[in-house]
C-alpha atoms as a PDB file:
ATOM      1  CA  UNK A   1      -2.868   6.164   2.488  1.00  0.00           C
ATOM      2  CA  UNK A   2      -4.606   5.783   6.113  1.00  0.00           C
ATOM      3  CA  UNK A   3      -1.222   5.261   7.333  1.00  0.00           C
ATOM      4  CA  UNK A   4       0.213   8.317   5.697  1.00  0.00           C
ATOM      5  CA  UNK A   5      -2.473  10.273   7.123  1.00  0.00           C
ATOM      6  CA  UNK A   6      -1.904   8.994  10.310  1.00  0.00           C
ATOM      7  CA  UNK A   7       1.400  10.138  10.204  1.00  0.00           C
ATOM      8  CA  UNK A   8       0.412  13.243   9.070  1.00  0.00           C
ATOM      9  CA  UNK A   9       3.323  16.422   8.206  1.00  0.00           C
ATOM     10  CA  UNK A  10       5.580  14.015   8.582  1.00  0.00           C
ATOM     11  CA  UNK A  11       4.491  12.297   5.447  1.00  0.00           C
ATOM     12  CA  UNK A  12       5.133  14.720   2.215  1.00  0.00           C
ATOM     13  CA  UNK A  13       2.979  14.089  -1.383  1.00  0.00           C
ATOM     14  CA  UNK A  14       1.036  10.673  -1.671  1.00  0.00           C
ATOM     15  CA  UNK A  15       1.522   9.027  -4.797  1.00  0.00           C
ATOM     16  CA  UNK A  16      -1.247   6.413  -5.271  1.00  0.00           C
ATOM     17  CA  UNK A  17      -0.869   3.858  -7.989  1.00  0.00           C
ATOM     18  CA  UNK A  18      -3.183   1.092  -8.477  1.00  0.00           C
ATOM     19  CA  UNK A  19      -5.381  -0.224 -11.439  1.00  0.00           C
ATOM     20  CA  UNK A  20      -8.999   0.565 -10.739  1.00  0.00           C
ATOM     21  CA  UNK A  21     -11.071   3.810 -11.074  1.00  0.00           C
ATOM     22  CA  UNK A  22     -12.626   3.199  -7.711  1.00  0.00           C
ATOM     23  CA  UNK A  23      -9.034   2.750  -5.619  1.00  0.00           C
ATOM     24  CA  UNK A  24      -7.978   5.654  -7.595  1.00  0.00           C
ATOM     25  CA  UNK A  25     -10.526   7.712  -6.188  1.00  0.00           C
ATOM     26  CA  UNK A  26     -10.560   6.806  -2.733  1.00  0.00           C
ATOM     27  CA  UNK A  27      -7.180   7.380  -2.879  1.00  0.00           C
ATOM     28  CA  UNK A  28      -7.973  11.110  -4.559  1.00  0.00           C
ATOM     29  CA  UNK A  29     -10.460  11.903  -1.629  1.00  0.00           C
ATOM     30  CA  UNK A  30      -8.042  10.730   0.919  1.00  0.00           C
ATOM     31  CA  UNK A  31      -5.313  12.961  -0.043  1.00  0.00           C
ATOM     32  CA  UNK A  32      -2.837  11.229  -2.859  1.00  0.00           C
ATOM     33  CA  UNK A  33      -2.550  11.905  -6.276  1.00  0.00           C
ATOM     34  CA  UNK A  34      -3.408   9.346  -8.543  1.00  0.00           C
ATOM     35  CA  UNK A  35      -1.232   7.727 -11.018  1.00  0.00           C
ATOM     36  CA  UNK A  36      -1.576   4.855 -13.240  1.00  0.00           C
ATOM     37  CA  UNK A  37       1.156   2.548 -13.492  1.00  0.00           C
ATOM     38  CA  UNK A  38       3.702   1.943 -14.840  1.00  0.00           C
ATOM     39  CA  UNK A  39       4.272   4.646 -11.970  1.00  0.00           C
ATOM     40  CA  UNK A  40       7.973   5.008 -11.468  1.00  0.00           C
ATOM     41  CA  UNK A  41       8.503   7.867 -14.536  1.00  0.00           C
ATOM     42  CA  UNK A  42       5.875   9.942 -12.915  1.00  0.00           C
ATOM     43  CA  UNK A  43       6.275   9.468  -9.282  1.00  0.00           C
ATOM     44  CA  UNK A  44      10.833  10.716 -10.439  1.00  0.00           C
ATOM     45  CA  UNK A  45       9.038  13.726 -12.397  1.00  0.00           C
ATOM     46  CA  UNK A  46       6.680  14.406  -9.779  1.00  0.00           C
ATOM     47  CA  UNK A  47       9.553  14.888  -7.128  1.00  0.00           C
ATOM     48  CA  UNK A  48      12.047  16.467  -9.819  1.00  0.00           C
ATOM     49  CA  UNK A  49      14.105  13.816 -10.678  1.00  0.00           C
ATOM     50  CA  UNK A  50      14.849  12.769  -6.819  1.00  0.00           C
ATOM     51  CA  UNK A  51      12.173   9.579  -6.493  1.00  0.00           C
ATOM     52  CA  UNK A  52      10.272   9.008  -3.327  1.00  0.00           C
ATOM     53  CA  UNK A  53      12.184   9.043   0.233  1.00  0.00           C
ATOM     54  CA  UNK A  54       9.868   5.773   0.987  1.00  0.00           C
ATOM     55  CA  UNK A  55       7.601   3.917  -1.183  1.00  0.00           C
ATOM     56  CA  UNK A  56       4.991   1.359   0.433  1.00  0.00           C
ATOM     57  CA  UNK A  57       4.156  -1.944  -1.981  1.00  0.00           C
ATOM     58  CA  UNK A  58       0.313  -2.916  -0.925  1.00  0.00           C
ATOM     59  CA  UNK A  59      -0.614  -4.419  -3.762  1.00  0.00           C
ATOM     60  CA  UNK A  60       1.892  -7.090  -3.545  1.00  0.00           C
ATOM     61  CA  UNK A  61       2.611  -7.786  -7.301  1.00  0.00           C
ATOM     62  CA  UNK A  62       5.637  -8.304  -9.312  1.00  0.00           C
ATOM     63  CA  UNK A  63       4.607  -4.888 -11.313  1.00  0.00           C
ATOM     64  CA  UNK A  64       4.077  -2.924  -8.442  1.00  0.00           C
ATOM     65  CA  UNK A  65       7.149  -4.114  -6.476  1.00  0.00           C
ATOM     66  CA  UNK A  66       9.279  -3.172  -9.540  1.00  0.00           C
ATOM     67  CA  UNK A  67       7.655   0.281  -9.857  1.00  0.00           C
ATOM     68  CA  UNK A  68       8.164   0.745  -5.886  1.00  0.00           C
ATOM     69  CA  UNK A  69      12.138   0.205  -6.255  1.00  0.00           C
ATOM     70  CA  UNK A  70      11.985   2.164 -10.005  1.00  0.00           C
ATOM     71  CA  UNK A  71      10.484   5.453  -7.755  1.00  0.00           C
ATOM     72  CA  UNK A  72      12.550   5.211  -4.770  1.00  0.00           C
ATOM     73  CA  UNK A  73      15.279   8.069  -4.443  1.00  0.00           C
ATOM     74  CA  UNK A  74      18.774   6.521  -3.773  1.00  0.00           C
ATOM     75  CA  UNK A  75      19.534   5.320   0.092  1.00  0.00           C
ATOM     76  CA  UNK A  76      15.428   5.032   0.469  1.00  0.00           C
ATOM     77  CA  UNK A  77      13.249   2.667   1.455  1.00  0.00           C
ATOM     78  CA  UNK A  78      10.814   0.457  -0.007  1.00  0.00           C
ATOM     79  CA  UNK A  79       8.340  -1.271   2.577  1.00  0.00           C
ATOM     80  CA  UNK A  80       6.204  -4.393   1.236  1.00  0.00           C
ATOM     81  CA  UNK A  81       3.598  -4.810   3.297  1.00  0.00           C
ATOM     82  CA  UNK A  82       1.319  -7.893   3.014  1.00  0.00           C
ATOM     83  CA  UNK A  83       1.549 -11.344   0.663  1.00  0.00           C
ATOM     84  CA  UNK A  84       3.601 -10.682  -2.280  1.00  0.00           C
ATOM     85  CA  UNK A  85       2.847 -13.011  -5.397  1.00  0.00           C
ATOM     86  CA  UNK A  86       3.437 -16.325  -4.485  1.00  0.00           C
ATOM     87  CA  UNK A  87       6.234 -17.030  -7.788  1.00  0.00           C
ATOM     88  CA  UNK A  88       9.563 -15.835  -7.135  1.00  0.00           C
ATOM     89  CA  UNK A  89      10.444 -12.251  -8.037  1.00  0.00           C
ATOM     90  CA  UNK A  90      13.901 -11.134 -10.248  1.00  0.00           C
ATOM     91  CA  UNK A  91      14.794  -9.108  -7.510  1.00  0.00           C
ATOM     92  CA  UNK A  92      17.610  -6.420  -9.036  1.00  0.00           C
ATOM     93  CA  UNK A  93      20.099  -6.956  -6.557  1.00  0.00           C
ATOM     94  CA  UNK A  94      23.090  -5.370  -7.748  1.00  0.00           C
ATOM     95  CA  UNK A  95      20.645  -1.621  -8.772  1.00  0.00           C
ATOM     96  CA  UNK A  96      19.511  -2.067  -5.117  1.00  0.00           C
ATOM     97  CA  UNK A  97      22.838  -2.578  -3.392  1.00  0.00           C
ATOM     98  CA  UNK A  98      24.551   0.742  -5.805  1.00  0.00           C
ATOM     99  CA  UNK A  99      21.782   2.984  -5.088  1.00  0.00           C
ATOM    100  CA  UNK A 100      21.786   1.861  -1.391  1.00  0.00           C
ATOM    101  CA  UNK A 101      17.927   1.206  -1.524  1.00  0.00           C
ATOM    102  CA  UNK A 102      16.695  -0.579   1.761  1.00  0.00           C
ATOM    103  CA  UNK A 103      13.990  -3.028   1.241  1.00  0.00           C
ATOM    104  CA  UNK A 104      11.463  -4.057   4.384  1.00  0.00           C
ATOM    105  CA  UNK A 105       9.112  -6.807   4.259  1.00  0.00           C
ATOM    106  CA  UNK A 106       6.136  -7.887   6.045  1.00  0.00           C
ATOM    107  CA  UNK A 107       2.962  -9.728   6.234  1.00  0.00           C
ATOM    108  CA  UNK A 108       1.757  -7.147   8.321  1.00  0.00           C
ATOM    109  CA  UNK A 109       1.778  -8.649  12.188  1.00  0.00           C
ATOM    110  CA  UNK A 110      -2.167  -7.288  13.035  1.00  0.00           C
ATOM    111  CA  UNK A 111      -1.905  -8.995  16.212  1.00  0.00           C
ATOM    112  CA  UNK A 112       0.926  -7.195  17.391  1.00  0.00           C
ATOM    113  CA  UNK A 113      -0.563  -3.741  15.946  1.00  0.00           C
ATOM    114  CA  UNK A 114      -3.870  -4.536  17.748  1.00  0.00           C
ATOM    115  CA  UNK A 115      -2.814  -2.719  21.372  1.00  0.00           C
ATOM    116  CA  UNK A 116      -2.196   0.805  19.626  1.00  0.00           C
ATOM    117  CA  UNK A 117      -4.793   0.382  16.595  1.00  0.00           C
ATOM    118  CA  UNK A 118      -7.936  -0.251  18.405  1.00  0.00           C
ATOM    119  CA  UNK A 119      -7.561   2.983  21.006  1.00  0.00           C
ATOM    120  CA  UNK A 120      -6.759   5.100  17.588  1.00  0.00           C
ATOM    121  CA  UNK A 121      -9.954   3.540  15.305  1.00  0.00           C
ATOM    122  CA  UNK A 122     -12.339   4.000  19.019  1.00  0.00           C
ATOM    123  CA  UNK A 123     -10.984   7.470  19.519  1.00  0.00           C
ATOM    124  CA  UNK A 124     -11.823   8.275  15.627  1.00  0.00           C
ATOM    125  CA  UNK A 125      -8.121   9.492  15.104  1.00  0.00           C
ATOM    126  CA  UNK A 126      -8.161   6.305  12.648  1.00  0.00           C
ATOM    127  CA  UNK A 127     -10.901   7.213   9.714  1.00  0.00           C
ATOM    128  CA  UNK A 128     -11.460   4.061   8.241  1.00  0.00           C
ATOM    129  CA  UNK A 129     -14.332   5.144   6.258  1.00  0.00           C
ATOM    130  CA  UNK A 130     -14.260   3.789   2.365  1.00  0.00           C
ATOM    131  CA  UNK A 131     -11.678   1.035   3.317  1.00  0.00           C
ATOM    132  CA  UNK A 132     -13.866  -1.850   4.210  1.00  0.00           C
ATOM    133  CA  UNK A 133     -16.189  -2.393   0.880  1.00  0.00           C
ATOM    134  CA  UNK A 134     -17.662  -5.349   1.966  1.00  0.00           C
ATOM    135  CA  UNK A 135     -19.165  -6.892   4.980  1.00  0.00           C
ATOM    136  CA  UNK A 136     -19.866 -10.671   6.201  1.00  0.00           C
ATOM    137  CA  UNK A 137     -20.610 -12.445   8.709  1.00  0.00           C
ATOM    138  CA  UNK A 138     -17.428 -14.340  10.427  1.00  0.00           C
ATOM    139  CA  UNK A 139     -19.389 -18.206   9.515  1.00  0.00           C
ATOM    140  CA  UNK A 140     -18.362 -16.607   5.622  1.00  0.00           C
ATOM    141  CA  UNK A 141     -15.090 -15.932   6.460  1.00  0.00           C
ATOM    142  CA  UNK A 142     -13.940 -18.351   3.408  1.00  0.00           C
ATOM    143  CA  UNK A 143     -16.227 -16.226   0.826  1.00  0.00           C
ATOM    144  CA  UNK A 144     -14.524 -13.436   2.191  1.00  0.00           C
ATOM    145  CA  UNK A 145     -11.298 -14.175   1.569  1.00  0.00           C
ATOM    146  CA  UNK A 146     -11.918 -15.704  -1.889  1.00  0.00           C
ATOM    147  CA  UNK A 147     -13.482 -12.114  -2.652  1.00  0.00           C
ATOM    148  CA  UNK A 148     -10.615 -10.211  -1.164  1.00  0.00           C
ATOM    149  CA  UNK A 149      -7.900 -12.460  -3.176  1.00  0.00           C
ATOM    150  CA  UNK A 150      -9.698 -11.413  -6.358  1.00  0.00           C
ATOM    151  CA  UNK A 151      -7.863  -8.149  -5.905  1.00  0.00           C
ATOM    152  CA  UNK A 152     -10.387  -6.330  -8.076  1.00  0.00           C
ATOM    153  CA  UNK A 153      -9.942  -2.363  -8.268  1.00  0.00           C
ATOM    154  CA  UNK A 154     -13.583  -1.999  -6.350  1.00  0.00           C
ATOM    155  CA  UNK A 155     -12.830  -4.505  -3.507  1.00  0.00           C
ATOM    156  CA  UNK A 156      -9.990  -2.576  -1.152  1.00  0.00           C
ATOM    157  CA  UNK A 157     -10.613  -4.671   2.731  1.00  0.00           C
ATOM    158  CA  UNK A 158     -13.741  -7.561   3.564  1.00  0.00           C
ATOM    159  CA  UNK A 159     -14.713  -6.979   7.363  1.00  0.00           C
ATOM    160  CA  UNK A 160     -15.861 -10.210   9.174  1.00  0.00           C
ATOM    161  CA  UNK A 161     -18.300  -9.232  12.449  1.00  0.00           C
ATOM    162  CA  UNK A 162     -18.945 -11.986  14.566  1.00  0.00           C
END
C-alpha cells in the first residue's frame, strides 16, 4: 500500500486482503479497502466484472497467490514480491497463458532499491509510519526474523538499528 501511495493517481482503488484485524486496518487508514479473502469474487465485483489491471502478492502464500491471478483482469499483471511458500505451487498455466496474464517475481532486491529509497524515506515523501511494529537491536537480528516469519496479522516489518 506504501508503494501504491507512492505512486499516487497513477494507482486507481487499493484492494487490501490479508487475515488480521490489525493489517486490515492499517491498510484502511492508508487508503485501501479491506477485504477478507478468499478475495478474488470481490476484488471482479468491486471493478465490475473487469478484475484488477495489477495485483501485488506480499503475503507470499499459496492462497494469496491464487486469489492474486483469480482478481487479475485479462492481459494484467500479477507481481510477487518477496519469499513465496517454500512447497511448490499448482501454478494454472494454461488459465494464465489464455487470459494473457503476466506474472513477475521477486525477492525484492533492497540493495539495489537503497539509492532512490533512502532520499524518499529522509525527505518524508516515504511515510513509513505503522509499517515497522517492532524494534530490536541488530545483535537480535535472529529473534527478529523468527518473529517476522511468524507472519501473524499484528506483526507487518521488524526494524534492526545498529
Amino acid at each position: 500500500m506504501r508503494a501504491a501511495q507512492r505512486v499516487g493517481p497513477r494507482c486507481g482503488n487499493g484492494f487490501r486482503c490479508r487475515p488480521g484485524e490489525g493489517r486490515l486496518e492499517r491498510a484502511a487508514a492508508w487508503g485501501a479497502t479491506p477485504i477478507m479473502a478468499p478475495a478474488a469474487e470481490a476484488i471482479i465485483a468491486a471493478t465490475g466484472g473487469r478484475g484488477a489491471d495489477s495485483v501485488i502478492d506480499a503475503v507470499g502464500t499459496d492462497a494469496s497467490l491464487t486469489d492474486a491471478i483469480n482478481a487479475v483482469r485479462p492481459a494484467g499483471t500479477v507481481s510477487v514480491v518477496g519469499l513465496h511458500d517454500l512447497q511448490p505451487f499448482p501454478l494454472p498455466a494454461l488459465p494464465c497463458l489464455l487470459r494473457s496474464i503476466t506474472l513477475r517475481m521477486t525477492t525484492a532486491p533492497v540493495q539495489r532499491t537503497w539509492p532512490e529509497l533512502i532520499p524518499l524515506l529522509a525527505s518524508g515523501r516515504l511515510d513509513v509510519d505503522g509499517i515497522f511494529t517492532t524494534r530490536m537491536p541488530l545483535a537480535e537480528a535472529v529473534t527478529g526474523y523468527a518473529i517476522a516469519g511468524v507472519r501473524s496479522g499484528e506483526q507487518v516489518k521488524v526494524l534492526l538499528t545498529p
